[in-house]
Protein backbone atom coordinates (compact mmCIF):
# COMPACT_ATOMS: atom_id res chain seq x y z
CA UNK A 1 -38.14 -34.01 60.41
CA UNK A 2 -36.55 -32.36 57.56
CA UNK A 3 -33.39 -31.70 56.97
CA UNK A 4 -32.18 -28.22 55.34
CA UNK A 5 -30.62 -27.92 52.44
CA UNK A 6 -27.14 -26.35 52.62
CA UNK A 7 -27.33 -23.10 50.35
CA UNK A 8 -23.93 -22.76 50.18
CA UNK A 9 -22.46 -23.51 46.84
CA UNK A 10 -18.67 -22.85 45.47
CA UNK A 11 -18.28 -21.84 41.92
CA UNK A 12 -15.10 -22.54 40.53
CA UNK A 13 -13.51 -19.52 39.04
CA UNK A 14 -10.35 -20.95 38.00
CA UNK A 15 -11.73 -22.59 34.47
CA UNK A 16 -13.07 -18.93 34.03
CA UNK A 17 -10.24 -17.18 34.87
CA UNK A 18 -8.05 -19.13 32.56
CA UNK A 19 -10.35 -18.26 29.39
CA UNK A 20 -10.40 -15.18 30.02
CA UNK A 21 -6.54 -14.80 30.66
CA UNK A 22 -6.48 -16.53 26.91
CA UNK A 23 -9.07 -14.20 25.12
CA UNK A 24 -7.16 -11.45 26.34
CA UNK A 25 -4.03 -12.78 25.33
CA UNK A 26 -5.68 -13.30 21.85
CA UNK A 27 -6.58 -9.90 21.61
CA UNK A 28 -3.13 -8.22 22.24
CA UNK A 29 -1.67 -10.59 19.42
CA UNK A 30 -3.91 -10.31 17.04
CA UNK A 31 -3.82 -6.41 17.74
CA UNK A 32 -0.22 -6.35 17.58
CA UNK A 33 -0.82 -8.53 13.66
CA UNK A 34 -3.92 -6.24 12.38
CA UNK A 35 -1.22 -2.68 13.25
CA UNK A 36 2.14 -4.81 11.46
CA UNK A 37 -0.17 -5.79 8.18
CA UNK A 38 -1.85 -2.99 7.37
CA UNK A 39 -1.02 -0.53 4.46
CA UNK A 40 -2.13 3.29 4.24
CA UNK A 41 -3.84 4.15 1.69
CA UNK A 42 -5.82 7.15 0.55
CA UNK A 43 -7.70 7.87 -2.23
CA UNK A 44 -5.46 9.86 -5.21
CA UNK A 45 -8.21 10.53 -7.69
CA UNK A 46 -11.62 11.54 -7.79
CA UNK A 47 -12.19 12.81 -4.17
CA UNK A 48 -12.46 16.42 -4.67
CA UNK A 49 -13.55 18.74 -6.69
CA UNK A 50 -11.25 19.57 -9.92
CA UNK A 51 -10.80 23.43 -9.24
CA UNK A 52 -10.01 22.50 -5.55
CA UNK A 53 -7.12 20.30 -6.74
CA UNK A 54 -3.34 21.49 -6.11
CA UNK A 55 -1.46 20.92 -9.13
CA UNK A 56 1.34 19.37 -8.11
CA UNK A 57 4.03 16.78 -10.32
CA UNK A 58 2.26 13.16 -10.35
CA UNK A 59 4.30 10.28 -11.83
CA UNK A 60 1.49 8.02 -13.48
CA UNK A 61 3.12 4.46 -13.93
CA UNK A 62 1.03 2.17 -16.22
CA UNK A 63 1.97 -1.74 -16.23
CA UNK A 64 1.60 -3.35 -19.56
CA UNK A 65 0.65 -7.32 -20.29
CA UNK A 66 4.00 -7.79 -21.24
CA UNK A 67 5.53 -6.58 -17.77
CA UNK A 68 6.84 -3.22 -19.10
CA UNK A 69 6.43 -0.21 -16.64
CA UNK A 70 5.38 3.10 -18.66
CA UNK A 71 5.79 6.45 -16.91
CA UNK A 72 4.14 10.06 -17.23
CA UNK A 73 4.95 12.38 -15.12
CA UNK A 74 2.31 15.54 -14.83
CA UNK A 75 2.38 19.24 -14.00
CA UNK A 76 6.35 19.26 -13.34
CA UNK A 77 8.14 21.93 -13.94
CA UNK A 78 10.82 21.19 -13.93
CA UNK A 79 11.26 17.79 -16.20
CA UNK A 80 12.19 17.95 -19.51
CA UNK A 81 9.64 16.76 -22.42
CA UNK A 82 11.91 13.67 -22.79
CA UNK A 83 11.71 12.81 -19.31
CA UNK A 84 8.56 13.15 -18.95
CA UNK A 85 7.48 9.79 -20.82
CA UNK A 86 9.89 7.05 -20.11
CA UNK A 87 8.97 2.97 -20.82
CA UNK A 88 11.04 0.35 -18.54
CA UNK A 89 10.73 -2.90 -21.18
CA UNK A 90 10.11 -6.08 -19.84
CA UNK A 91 12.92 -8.27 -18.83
CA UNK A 92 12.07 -12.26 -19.27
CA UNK A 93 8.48 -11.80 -18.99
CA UNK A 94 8.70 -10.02 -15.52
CA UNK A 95 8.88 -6.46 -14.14
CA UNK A 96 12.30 -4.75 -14.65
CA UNK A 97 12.67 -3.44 -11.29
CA UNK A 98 16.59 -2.47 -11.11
CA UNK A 99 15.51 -0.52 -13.21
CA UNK A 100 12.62 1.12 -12.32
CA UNK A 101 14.26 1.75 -9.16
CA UNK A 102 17.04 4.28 -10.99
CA UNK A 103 13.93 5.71 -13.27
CA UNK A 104 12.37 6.58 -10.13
CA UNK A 105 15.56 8.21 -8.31
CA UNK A 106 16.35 10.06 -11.58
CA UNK A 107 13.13 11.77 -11.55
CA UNK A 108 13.07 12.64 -7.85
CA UNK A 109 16.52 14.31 -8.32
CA UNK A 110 15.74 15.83 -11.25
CA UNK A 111 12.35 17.39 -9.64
CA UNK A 112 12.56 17.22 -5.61
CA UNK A 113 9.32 18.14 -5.76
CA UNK A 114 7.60 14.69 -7.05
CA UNK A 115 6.28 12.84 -4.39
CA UNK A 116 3.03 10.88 -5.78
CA UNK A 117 2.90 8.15 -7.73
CA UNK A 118 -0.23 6.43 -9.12
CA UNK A 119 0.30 2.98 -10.24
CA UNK A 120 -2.56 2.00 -13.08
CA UNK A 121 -2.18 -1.99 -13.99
CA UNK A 122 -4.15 -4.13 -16.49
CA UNK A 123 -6.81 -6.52 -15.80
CA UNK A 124 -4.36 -9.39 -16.33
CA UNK A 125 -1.67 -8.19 -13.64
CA UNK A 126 -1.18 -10.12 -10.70
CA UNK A 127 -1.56 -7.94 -7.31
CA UNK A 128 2.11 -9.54 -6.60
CA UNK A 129 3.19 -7.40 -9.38
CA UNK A 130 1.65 -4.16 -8.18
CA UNK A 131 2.96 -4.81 -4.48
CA UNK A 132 6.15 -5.06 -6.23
CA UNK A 133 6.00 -2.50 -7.52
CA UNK A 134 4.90 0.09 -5.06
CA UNK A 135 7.44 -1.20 -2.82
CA UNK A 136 9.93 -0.45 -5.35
CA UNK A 137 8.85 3.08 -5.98
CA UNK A 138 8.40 4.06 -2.39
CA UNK A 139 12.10 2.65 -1.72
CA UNK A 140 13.09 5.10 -4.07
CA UNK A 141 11.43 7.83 -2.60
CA UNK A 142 7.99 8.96 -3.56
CA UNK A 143 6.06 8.15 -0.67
CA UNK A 144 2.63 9.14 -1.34
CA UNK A 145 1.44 6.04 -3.58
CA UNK A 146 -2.07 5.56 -5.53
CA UNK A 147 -3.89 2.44 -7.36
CA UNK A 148 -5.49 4.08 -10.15
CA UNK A 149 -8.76 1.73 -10.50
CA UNK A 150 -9.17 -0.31 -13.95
């Protein structure tokens, strides 16, 4: 005589159960990590058409080789022609940012009205520089920020 096979089997979910309870935990930190590091950014030239463009006042800021910050501010009103073109030199080889930092708050009391900024570097700038810099400039108050392209 035969004897029947017992067709009852237990699966243990407890191995599964922990995994899962781990990916999920995964998830919600890395979620938290991806919102904390990320940066908004839009594009500032070229995405529209020229006659649909607002003129509005645009500080351009240029970084040289040497580390001096150059800026031209566009379409203000309300800037004088002296103001308009300002150079922050160099200060041991590095980015003068004290001082870019009162530039930048001159200009935004002068004309309230000067929010953008597009930063344009050289090939040879390191993107520690530029970060630098835009945090400097959006500290001191013009919020919508740009990296012109090479």
């Amino acid at each position: 005589m035969k004897k029947k096979k017992i067709l009852d089997f237990e699966l243990n979910l407890i191995p599964f159960i922990n995994l899962l309870s781990t990916c999920i935990c995964f998830l919600l930190v890395t979620a938290v990590w991806v919102h904390i590091g990320s940066l908004s950014v839009k594009q500032a030239v070229g995405g529209q058409p020229a006659s649909e463009t607002e003129k509005k006042a645009t500080a351009w800021i240029f970084i040289e080789k040497d580390g001096a910050v150059v800026f031209d501010v566009r379409d203000s009103r309300t800037l004088e022609a002296k103001m308009r073109k300002s150079t922050v030199p160099a200060k041991e080889g590095k980015m003068d940012l004290e001082t870019v930092t009162k530039l930048t708050q001159d200009l935004k009391q002068v004309d309230p009205t000067l929010r953008t900024a597009l930063i344009q570097p050289k090939a040879e700038t390191s993107y520690e520089d530029i970060i630098d810099l835009m945090d400097t400039v959006k500290r001191a108050g013009l919020g919508d920020l740009g990296v012109v392209p090479l």
